[in-house]
N, C-alpha and C. Protein backbone atom coordinates (compact mmCIF):
# COMPACT_ATOMS: atom_id res chain seq x y z
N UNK A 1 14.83 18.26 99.76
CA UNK A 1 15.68 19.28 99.20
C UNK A 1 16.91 19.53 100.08
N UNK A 2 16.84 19.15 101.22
CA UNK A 2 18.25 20.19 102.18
C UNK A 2 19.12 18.30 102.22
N UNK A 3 18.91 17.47 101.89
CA UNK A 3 19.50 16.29 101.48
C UNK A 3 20.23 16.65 100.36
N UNK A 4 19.63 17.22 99.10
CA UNK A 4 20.41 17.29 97.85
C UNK A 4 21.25 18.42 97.99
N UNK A 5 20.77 19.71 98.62
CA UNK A 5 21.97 21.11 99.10
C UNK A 5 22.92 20.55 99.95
N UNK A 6 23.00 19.36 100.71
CA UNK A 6 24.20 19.13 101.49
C UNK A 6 24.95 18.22 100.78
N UNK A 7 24.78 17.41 99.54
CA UNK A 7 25.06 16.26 99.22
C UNK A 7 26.21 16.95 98.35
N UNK A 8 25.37 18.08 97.37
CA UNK A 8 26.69 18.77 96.55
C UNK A 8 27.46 19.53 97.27
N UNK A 9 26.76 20.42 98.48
CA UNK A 9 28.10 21.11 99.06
C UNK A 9 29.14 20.79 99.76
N UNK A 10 28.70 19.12 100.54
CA UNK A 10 29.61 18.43 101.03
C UNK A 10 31.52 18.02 99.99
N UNK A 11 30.34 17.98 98.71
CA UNK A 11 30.99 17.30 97.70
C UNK A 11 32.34 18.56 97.00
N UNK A 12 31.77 19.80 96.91
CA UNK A 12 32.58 20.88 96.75
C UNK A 12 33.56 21.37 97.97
N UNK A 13 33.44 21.09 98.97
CA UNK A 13 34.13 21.94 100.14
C UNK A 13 34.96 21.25 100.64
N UNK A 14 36.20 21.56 101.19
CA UNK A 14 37.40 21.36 101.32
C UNK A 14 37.02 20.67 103.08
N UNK A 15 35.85 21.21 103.80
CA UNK A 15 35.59 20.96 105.13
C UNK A 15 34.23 20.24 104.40
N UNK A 16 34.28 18.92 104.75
CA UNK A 16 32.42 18.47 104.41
C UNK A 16 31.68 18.66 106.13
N UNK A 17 33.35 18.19 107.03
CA UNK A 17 31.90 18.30 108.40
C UNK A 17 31.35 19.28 108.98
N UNK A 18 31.87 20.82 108.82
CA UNK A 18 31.55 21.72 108.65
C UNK A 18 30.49 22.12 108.15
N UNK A 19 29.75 21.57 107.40
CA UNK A 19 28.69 22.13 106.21
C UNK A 19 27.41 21.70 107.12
N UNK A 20 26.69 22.59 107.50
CA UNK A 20 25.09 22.66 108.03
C UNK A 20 23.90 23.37 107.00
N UNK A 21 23.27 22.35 106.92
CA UNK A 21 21.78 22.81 106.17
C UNK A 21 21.00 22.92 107.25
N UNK A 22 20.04 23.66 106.73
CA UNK A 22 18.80 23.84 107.74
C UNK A 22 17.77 24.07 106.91
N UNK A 23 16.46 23.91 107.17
CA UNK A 23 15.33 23.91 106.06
C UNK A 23 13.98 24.48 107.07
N UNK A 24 13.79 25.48 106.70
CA UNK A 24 12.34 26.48 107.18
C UNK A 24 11.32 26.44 106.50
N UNK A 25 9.98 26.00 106.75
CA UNK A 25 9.21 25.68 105.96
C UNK A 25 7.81 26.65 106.39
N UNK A 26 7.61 27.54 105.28
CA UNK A 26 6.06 28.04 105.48
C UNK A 26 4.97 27.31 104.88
N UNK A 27 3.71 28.59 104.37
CA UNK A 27 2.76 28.11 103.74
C UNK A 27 2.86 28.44 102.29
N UNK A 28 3.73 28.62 101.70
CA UNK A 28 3.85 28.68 100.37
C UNK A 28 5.20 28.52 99.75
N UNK A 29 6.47 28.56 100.82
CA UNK A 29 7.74 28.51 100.20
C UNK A 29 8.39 27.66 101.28
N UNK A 30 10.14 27.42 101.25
CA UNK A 30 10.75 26.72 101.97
C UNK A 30 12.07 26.96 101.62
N UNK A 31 12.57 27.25 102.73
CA UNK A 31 14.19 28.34 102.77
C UNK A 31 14.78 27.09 102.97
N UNK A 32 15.61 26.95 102.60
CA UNK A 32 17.50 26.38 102.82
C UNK A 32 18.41 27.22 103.05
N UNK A 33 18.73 27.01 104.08
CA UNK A 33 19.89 27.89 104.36
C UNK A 33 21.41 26.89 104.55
N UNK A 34 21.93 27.15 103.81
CA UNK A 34 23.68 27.09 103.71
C UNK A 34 24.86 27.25 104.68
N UNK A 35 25.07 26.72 105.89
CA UNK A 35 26.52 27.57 106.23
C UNK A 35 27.40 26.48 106.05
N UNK A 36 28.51 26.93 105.56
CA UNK A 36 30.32 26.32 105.38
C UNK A 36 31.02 27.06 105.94
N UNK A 37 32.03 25.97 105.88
CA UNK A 37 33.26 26.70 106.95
C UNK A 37 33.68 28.13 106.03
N UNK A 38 34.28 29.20 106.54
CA UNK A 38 34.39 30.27 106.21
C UNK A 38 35.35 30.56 104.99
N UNK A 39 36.30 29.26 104.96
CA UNK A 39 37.63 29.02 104.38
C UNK A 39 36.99 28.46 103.27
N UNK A 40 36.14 28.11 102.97
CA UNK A 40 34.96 26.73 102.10
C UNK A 40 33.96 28.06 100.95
N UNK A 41 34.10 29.21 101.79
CA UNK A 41 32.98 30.08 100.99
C UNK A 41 33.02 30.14 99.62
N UNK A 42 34.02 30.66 99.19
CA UNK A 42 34.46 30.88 97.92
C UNK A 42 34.34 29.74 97.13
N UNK A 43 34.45 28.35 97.22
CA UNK A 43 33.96 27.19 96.67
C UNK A 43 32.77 26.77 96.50
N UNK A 44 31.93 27.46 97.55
CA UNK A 44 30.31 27.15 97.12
C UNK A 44 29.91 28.24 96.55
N UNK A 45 30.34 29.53 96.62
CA UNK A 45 29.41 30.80 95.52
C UNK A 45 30.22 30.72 94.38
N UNK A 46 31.58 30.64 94.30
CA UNK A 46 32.49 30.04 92.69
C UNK A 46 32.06 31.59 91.98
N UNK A 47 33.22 31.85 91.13
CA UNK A 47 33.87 32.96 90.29
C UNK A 47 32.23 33.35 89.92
N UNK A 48 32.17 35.13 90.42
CA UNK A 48 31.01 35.58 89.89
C UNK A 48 29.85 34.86 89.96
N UNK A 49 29.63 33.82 91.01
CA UNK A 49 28.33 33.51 91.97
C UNK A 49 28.25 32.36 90.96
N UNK A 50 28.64 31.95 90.32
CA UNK A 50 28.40 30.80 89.18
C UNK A 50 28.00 29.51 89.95
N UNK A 51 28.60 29.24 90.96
CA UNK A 51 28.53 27.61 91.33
C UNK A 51 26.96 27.91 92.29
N UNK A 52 26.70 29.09 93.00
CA UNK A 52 25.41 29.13 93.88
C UNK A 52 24.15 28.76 93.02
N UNK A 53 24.87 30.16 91.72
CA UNK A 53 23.92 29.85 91.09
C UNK A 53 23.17 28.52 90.74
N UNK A 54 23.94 27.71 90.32
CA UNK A 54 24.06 26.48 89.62
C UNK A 54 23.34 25.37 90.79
N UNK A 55 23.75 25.45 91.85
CA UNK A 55 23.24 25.06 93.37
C UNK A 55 21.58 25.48 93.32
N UNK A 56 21.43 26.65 93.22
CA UNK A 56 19.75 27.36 92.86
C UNK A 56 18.99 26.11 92.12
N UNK A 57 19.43 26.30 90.78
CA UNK A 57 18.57 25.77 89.71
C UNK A 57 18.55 24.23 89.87
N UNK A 58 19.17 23.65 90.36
CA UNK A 58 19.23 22.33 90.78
C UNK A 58 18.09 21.95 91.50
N UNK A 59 18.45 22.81 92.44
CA UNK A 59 17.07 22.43 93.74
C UNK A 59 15.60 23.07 92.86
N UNK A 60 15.83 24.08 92.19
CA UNK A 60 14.63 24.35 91.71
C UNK A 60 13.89 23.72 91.06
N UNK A 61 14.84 22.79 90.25
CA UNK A 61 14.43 21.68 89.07
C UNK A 61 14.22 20.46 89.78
N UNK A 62 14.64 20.28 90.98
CA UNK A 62 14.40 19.19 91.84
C UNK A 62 12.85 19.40 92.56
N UNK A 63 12.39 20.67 92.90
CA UNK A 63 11.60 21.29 93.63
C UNK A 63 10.39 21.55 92.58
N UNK A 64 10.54 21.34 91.13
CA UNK A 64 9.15 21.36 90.58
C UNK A 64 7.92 21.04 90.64
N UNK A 65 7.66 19.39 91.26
CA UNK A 65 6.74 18.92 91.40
C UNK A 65 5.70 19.79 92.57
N UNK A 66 6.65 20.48 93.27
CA UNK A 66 6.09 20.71 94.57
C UNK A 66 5.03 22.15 94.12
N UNK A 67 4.59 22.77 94.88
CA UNK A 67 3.84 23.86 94.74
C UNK A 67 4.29 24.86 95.58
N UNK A 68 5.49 24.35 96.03
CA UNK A 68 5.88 25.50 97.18
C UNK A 68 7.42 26.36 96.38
N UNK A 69 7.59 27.28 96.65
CA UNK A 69 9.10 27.91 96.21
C UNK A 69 9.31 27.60 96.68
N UNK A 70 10.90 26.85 96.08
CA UNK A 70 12.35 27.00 97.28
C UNK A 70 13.36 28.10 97.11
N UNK A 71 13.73 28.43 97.98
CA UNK A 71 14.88 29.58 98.03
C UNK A 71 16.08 28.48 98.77
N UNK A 72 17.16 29.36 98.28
CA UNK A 72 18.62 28.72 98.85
C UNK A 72 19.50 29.78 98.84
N UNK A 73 19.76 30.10 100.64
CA UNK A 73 20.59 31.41 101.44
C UNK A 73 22.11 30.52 101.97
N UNK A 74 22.86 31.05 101.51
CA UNK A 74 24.12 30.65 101.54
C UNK A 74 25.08 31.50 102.28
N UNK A 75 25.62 30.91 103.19
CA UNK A 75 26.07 31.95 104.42
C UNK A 75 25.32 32.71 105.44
N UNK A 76 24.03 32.79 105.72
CA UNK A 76 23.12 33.90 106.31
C UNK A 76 22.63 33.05 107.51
């Protein structure tokens, strides 16, 4: 999963080398966390959170097979 969150955000952001994933893994879920360059923000959450959103459901639909939630924190 933090392969496919860097692959599109690389792909949206004006800075790709800038862009760090990180991936935290418990016993039932598994965080992604997001940071871009600061100048880059507004291109990965997009008019009224539309593009995060869209970022979400991706990984979620990617993340079905699994039994674990994924969450995806963007900026934090």
């Amino acid at each position: 999963m933090k392969e496919l969150v860097e692959v599109i955000a690389k792909a949206l952001v004006d800075h790709p080398e800038n862009v760090v994933v990180t991936e935290e893994e418990t016993d039932r879920s598994i965080v992604i966390n997001l940071n871009v360059d600061p100048e880059d923000m507004g291109k990965v959450i997009g008019k009224q959170g539309r593009i995060a959103k869209a970022i979400r459901s991706v990984v979620k639909a990617a993340s079905a097979k699994t039994d674990k939630r994924v969450d995806v924190e963007i900026g934090r």
